[in-house]
C-alpha atoms as a PDB file:
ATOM      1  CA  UNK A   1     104.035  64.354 135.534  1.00  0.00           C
ATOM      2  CA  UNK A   2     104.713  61.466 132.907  1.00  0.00           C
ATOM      3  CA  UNK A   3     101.839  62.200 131.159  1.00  0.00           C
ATOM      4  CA  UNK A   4     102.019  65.999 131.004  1.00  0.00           C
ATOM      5  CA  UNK A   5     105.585  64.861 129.494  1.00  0.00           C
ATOM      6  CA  UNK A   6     104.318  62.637 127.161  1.00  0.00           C
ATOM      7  CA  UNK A   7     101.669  65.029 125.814  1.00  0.00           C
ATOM      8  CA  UNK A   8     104.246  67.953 125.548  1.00  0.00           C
ATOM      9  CA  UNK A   9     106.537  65.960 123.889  1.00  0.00           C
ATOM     10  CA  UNK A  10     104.073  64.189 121.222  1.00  0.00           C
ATOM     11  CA  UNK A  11     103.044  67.786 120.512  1.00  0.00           C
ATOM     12  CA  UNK A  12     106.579  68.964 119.900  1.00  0.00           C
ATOM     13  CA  UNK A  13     106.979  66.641 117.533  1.00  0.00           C
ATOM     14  CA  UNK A  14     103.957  67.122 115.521  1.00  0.00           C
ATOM     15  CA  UNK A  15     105.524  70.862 114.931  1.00  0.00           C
ATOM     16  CA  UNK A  16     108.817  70.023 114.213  1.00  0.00           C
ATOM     17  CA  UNK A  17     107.743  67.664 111.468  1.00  0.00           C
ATOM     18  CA  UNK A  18     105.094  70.297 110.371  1.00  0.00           C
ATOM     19  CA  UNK A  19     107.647  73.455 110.331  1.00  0.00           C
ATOM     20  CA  UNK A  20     110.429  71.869 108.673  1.00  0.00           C
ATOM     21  CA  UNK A  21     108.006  70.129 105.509  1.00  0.00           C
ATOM     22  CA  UNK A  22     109.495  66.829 106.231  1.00  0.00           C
ATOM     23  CA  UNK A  23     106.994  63.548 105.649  1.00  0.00           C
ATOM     24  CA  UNK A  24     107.870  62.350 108.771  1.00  0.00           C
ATOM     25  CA  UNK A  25     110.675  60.819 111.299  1.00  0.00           C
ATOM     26  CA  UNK A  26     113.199  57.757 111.086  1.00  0.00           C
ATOM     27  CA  UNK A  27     115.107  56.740 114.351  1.00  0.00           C
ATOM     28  CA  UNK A  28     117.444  53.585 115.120  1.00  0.00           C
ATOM     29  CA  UNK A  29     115.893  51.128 117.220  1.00  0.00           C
ATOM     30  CA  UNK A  30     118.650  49.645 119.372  1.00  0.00           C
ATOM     31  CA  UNK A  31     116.473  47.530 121.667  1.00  0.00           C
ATOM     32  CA  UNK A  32     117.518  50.197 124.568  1.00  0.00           C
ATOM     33  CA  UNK A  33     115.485  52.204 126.537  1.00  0.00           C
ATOM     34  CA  UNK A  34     115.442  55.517 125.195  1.00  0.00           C
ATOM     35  CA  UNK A  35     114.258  54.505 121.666  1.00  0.00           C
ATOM     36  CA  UNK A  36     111.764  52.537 122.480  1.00  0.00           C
ATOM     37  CA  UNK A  37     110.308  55.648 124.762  1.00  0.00           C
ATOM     38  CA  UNK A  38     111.334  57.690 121.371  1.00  0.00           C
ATOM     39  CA  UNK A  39     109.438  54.987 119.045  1.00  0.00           C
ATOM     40  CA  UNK A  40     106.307  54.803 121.297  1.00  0.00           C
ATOM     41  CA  UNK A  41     106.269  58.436 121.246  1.00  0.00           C
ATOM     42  CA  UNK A  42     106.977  59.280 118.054  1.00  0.00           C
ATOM     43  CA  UNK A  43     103.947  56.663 116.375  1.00  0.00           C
ATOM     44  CA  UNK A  44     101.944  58.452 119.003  1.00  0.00           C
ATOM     45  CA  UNK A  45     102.458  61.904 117.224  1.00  0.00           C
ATOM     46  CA  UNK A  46     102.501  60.843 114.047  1.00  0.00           C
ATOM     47  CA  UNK A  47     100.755  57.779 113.134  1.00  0.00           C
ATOM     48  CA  UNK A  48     102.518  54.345 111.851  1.00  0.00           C
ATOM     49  CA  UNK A  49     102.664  56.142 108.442  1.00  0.00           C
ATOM     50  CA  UNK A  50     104.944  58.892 109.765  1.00  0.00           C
ATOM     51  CA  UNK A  51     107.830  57.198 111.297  1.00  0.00           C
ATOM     52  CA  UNK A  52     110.250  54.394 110.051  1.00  0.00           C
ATOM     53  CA  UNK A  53     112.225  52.663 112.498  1.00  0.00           C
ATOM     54  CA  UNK A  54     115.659  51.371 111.293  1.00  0.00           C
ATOM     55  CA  UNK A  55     117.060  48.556 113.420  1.00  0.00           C
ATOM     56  CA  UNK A  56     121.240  49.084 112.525  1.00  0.00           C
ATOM     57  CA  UNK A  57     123.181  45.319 113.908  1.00  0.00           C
ATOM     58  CA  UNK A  58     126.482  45.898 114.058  1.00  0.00           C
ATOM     59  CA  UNK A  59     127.844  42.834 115.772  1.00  0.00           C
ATOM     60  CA  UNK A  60     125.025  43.678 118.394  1.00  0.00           C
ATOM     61  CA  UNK A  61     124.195  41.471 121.264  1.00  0.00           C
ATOM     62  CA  UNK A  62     121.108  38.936 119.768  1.00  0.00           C
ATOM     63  CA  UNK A  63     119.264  39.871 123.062  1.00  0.00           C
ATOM     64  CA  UNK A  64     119.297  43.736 122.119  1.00  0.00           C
ATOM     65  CA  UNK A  65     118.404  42.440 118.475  1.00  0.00           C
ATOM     66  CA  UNK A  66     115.511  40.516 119.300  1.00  0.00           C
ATOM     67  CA  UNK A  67     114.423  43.692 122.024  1.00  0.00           C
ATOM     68  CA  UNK A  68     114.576  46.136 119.059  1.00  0.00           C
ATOM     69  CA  UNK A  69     111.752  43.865 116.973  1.00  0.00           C
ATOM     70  CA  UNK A  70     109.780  43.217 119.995  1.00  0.00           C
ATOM     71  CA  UNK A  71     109.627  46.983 119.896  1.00  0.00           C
ATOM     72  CA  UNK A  72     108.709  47.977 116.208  1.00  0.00           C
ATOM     73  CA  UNK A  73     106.141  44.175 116.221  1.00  0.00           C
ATOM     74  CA  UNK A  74     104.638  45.885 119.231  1.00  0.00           C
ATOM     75  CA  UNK A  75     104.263  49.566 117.538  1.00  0.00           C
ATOM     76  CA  UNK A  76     103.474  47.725 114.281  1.00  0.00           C
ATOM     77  CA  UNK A  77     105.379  50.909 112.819  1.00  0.00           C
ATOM     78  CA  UNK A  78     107.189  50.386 109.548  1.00  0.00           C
ATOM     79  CA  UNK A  79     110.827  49.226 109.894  1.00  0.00           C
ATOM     80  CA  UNK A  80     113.908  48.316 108.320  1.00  0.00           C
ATOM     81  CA  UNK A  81     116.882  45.666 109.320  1.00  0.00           C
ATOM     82  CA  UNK A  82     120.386  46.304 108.025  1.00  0.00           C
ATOM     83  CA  UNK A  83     122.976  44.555 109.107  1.00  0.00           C
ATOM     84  CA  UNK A  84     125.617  46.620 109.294  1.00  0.00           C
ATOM     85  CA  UNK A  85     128.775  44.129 110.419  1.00  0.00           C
ATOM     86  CA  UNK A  86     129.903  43.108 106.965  1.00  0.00           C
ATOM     87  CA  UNK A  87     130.399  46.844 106.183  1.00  0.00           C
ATOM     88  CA  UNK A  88     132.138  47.948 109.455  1.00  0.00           C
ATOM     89  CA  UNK A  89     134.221  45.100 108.933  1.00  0.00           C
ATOM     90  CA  UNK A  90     135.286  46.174 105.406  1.00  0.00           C
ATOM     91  CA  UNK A  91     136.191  50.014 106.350  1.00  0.00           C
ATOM     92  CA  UNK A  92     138.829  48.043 109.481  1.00  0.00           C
ATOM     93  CA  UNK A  93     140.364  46.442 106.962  1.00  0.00           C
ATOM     94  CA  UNK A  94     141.534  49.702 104.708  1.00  0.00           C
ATOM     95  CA  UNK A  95     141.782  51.916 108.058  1.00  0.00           C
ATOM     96  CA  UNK A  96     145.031  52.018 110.103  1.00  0.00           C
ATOM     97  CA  UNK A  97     144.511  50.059 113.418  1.00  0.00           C
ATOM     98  CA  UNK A  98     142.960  51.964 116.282  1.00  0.00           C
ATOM     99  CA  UNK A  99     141.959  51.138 119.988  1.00  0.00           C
ATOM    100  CA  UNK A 100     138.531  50.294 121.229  1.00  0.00           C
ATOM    101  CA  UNK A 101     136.482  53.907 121.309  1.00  0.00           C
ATOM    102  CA  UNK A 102     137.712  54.500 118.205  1.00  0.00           C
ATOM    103  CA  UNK A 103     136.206  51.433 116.486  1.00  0.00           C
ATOM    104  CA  UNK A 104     133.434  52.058 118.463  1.00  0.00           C
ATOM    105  CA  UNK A 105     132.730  55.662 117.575  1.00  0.00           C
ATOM    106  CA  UNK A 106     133.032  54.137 113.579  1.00  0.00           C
ATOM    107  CA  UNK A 107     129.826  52.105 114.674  1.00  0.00           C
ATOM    108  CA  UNK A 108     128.157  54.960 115.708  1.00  0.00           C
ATOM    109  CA  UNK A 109     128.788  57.054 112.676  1.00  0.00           C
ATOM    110  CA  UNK A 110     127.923  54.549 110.490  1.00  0.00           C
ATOM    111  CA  UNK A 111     124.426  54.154 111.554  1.00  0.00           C
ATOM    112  CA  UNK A 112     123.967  57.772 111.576  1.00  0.00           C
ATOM    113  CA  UNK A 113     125.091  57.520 108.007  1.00  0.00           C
ATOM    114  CA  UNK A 114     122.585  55.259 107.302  1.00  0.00           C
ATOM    115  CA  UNK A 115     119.780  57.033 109.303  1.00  0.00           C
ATOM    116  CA  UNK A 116     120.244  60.133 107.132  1.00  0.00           C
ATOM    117  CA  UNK A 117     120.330  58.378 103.595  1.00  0.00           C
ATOM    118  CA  UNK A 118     116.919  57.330 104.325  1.00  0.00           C
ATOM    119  CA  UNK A 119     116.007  60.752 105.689  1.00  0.00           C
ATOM    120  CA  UNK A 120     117.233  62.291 102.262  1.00  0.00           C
ATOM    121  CA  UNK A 121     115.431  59.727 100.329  1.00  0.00           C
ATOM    122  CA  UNK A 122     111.894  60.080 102.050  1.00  0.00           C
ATOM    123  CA  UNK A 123     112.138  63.046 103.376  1.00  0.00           C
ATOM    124  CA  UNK A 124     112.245  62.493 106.815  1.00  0.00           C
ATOM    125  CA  UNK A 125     113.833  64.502 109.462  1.00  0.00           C
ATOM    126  CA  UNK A 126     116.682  62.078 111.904  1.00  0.00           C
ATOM    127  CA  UNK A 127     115.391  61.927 115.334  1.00  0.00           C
ATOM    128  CA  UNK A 128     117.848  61.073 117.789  1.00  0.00           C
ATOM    129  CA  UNK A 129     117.155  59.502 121.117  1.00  0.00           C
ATOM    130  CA  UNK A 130     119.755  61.026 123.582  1.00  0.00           C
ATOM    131  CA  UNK A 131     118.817  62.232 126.718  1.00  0.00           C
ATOM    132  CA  UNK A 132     119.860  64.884 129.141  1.00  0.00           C
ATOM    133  CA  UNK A 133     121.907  62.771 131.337  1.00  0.00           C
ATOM    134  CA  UNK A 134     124.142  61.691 128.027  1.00  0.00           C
ATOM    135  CA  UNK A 135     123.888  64.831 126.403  1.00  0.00           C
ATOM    136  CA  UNK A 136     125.355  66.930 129.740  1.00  0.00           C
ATOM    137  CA  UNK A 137     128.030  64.421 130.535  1.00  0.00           C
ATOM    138  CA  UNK A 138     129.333  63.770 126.900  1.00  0.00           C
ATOM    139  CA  UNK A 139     127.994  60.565 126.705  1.00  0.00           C
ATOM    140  CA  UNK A 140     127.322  60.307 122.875  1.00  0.00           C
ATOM    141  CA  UNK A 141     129.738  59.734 120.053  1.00  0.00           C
ATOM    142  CA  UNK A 142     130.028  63.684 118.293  1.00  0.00           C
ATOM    143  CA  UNK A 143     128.338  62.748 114.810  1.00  0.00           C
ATOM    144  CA  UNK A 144     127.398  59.446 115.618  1.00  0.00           C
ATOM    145  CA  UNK A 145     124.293  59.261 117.623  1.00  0.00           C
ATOM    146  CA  UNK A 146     124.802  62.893 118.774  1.00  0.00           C
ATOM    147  CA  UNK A 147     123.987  63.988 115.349  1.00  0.00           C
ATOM    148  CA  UNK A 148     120.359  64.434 114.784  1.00  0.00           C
ATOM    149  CA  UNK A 149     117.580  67.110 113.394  1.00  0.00           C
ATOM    150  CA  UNK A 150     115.345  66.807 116.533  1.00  0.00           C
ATOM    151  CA  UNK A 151     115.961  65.466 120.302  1.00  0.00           C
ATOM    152  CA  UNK A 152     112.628  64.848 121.738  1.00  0.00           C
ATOM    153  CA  UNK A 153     114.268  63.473 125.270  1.00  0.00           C
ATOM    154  CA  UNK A 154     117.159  66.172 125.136  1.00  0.00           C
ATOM    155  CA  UNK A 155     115.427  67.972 128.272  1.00  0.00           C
ATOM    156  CA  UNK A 156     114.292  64.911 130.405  1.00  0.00           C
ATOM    157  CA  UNK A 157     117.307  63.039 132.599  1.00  0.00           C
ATOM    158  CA  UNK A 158     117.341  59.428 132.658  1.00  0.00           C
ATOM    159  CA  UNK A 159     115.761  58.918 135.447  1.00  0.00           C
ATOM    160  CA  UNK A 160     112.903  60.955 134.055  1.00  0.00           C
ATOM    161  CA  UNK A 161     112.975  58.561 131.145  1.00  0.00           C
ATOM    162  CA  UNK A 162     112.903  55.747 132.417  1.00  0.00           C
ATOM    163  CA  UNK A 163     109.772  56.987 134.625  1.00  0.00           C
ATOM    164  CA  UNK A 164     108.401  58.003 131.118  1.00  0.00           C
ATOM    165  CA  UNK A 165     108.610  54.658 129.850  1.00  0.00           C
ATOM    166  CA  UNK A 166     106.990  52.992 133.052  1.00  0.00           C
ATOM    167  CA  UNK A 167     103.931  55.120 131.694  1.00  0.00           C
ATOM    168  CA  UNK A 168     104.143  54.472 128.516  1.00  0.00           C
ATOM    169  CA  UNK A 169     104.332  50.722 128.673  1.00  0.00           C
ATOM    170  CA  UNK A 170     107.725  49.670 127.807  1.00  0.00           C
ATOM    171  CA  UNK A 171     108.606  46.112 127.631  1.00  0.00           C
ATOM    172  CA  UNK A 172     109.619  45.467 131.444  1.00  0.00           C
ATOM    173  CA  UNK A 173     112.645  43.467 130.016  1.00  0.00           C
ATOM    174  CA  UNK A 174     114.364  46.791 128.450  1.00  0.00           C
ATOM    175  CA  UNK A 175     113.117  48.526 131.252  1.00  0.00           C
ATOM    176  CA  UNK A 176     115.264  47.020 133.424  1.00  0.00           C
ATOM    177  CA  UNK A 177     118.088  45.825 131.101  1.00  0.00           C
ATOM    178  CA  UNK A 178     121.332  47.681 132.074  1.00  0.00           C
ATOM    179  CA  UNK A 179     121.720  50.535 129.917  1.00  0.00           C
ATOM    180  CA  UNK A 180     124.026  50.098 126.642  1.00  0.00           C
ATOM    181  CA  UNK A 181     125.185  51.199 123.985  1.00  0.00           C
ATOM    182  CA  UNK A 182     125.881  48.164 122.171  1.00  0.00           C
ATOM    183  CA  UNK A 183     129.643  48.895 121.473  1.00  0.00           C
ATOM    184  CA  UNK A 184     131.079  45.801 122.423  1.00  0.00           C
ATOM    185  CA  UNK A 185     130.463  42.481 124.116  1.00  0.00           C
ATOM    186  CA  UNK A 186     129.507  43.507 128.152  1.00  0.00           C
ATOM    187  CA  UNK A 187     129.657  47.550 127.478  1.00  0.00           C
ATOM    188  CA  UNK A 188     127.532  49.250 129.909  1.00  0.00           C
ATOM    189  CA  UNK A 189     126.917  52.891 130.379  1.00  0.00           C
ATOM    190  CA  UNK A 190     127.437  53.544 133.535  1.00  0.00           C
ATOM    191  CA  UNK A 191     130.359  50.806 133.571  1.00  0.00           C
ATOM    192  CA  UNK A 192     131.935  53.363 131.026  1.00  0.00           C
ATOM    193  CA  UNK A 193     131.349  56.352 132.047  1.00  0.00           C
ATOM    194  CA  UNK A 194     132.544  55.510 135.707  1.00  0.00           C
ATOM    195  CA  UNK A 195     129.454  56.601 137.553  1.00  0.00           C
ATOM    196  CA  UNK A 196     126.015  55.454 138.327  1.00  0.00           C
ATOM    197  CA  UNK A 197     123.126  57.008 135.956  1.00  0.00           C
ATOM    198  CA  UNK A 198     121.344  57.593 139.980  1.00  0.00           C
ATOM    199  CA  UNK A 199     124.241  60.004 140.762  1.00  0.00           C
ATOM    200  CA  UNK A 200     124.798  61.496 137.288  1.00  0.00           C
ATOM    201  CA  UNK A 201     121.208  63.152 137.628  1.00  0.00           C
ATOM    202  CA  UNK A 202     121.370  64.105 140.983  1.00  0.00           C
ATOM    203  CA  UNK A 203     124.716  65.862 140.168  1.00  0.00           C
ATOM    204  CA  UNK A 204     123.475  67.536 136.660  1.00  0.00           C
ATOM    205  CA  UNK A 205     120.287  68.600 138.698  1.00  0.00           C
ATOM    206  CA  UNK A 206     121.928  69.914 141.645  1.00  0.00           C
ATOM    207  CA  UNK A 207     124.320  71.818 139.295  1.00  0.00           C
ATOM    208  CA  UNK A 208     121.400  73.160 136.940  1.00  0.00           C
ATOM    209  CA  UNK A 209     119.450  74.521 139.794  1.00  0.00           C
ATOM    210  CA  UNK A 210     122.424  76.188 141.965  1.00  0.00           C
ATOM    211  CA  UNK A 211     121.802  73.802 144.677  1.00  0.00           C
ATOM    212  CA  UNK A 212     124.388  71.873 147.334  1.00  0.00           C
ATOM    213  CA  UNK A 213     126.025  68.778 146.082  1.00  0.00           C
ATOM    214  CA  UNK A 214     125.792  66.093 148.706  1.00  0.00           C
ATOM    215  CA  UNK A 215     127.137  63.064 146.518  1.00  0.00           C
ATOM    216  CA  UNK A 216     131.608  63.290 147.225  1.00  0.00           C
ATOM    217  CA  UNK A 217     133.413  65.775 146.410  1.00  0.00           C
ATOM    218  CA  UNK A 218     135.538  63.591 143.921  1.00  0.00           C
ATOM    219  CA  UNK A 219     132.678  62.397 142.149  1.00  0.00           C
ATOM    220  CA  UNK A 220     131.242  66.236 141.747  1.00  0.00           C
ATOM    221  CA  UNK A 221     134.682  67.104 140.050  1.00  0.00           C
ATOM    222  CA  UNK A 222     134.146  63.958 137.866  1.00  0.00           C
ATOM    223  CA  UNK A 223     131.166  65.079 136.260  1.00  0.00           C
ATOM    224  CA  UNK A 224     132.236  68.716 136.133  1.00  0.00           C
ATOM    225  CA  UNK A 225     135.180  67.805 133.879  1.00  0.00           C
ATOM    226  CA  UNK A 226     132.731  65.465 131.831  1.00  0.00           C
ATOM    227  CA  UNK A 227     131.289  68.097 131.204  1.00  0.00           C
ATOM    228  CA  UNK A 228     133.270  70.558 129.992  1.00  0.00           C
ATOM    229  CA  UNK A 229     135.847  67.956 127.896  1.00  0.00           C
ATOM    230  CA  UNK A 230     133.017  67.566 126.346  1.00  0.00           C
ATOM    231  CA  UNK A 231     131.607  71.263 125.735  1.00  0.00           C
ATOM    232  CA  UNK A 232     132.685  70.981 121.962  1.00  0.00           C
ATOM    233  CA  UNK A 233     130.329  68.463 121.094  1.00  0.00           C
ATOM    234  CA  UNK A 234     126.977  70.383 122.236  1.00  0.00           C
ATOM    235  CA  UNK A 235     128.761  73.300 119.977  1.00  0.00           C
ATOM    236  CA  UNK A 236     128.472  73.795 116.149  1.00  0.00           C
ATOM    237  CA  UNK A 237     131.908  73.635 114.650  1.00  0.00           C
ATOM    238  CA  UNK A 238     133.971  77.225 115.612  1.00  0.00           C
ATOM    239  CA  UNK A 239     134.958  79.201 112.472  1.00  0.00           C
ATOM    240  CA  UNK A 240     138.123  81.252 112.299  1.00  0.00           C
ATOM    241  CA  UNK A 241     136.680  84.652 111.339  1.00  0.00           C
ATOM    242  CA  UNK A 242     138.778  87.542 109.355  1.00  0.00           C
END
């Protein structure tokens, strides 16, 4: 299955790149799971020349730092650090005070900001690393790391990536590292989102395929109104037409 995965996705790739002229991919490196699968799989369709892997610090755990270069030493792809602290820290200081997600979601945006200026400048398309889990449930800041030009793991749940990455040789250490998103000290997914990754997938699956739920009831409505809160983000902006 993994491999049948692997080899559809590496293909994919390869087209999108061709189709749109671009020289190639960049992608953030966070040191998580999904793009280091991304990374591996994007050197794998197009060489070390064709990708560029930008490793964004923004107050970022040193562990998740130190798992991002393990990853592009490993790939030996061509990479880029920018610490990105000193900057966030500068916009807080002219912006009005806000709570938590909202200083979070500026982190977010910022490295997508920086992602694309080096897309523009080499011509590279922006290749996100979301998955189907995050993408169904919300789980992604809307023009943060939810903006992208391609989403190779966009059809595979996490579960299904982190399978993928067992094949492909991940690190154990991110493997198994609880999924983050870096956004502040102890920040977990699941911790955030209020529901285990296990029962997410089973729930999105379930729901995609018109089967029974058997996870509670409560937990069922959960997800459903994850879901559609968070319809506007998997939509292009609506236009008021005359």
């Amino acid at each position: 299955m993994s491999n049948k995965v692997k080899n559809k996705i590496t293909g994919w790739l390869k087209k999108q790149v061709k189709k749109s002229g671009a020289r190639g991919i960049v992608l953030g490196i966070s040191g998580g799971l999904d793009s280091s699968v991304v990374a591996v799989l994007a050197k794998e369709a197009l060489a070390r020349e064709g990708v560029l892997g930008l490793i964004l610090p923004c107050h970022s755990q040193r562990q998740d730092l130190k798992d991002a270069r393990l990853v592009v030493k490993k790939l030996k792809i061509k990479s880029k650090t920018i610490d990105l602290s000193e900057v966030y820290d500068s916009l807080l200081e002219v912006l009005p005070g806000a709570g938590r997600s909202t200083r979070a979601n500026l982190k977010a945006r910022l490295r997508m900001a920086v992602l694309y200026y080096f897309a523009n400048t080499l011509g590279y398309l922006v290749c996100g690393t979301s998955n189907k889990s995050e993408l169904m449930a919300g789980y992604f800041t809307k023009y943060g790391d939810g903006a992208a030009d391609i989403l190779p793991l966009g059809d595979l749940l996490k579960r299904q990536v982190w399978a993928l990455a067992e094949e492909l040789g991940i690190p154990k250490g991110i493997i198994i590292k609880p999924p983050t998103a870096g956004l502040w000290p102890g920040q977990t997914d699941e911790g955030e989102m209020g529901i285990s990754y296990q029962e997410l997938d089973d729930i999105l699956e379930r729901r995609e395929n018109n089967r029974k739920q058997v996870i509670s009831s409560d937990t069922v409505e959960k997800v459903r109104k994850m879901f559609q809160g968070s319809e506007h983000k998997r939509q292009r902006p609506q236009a008021c037409y005359i």
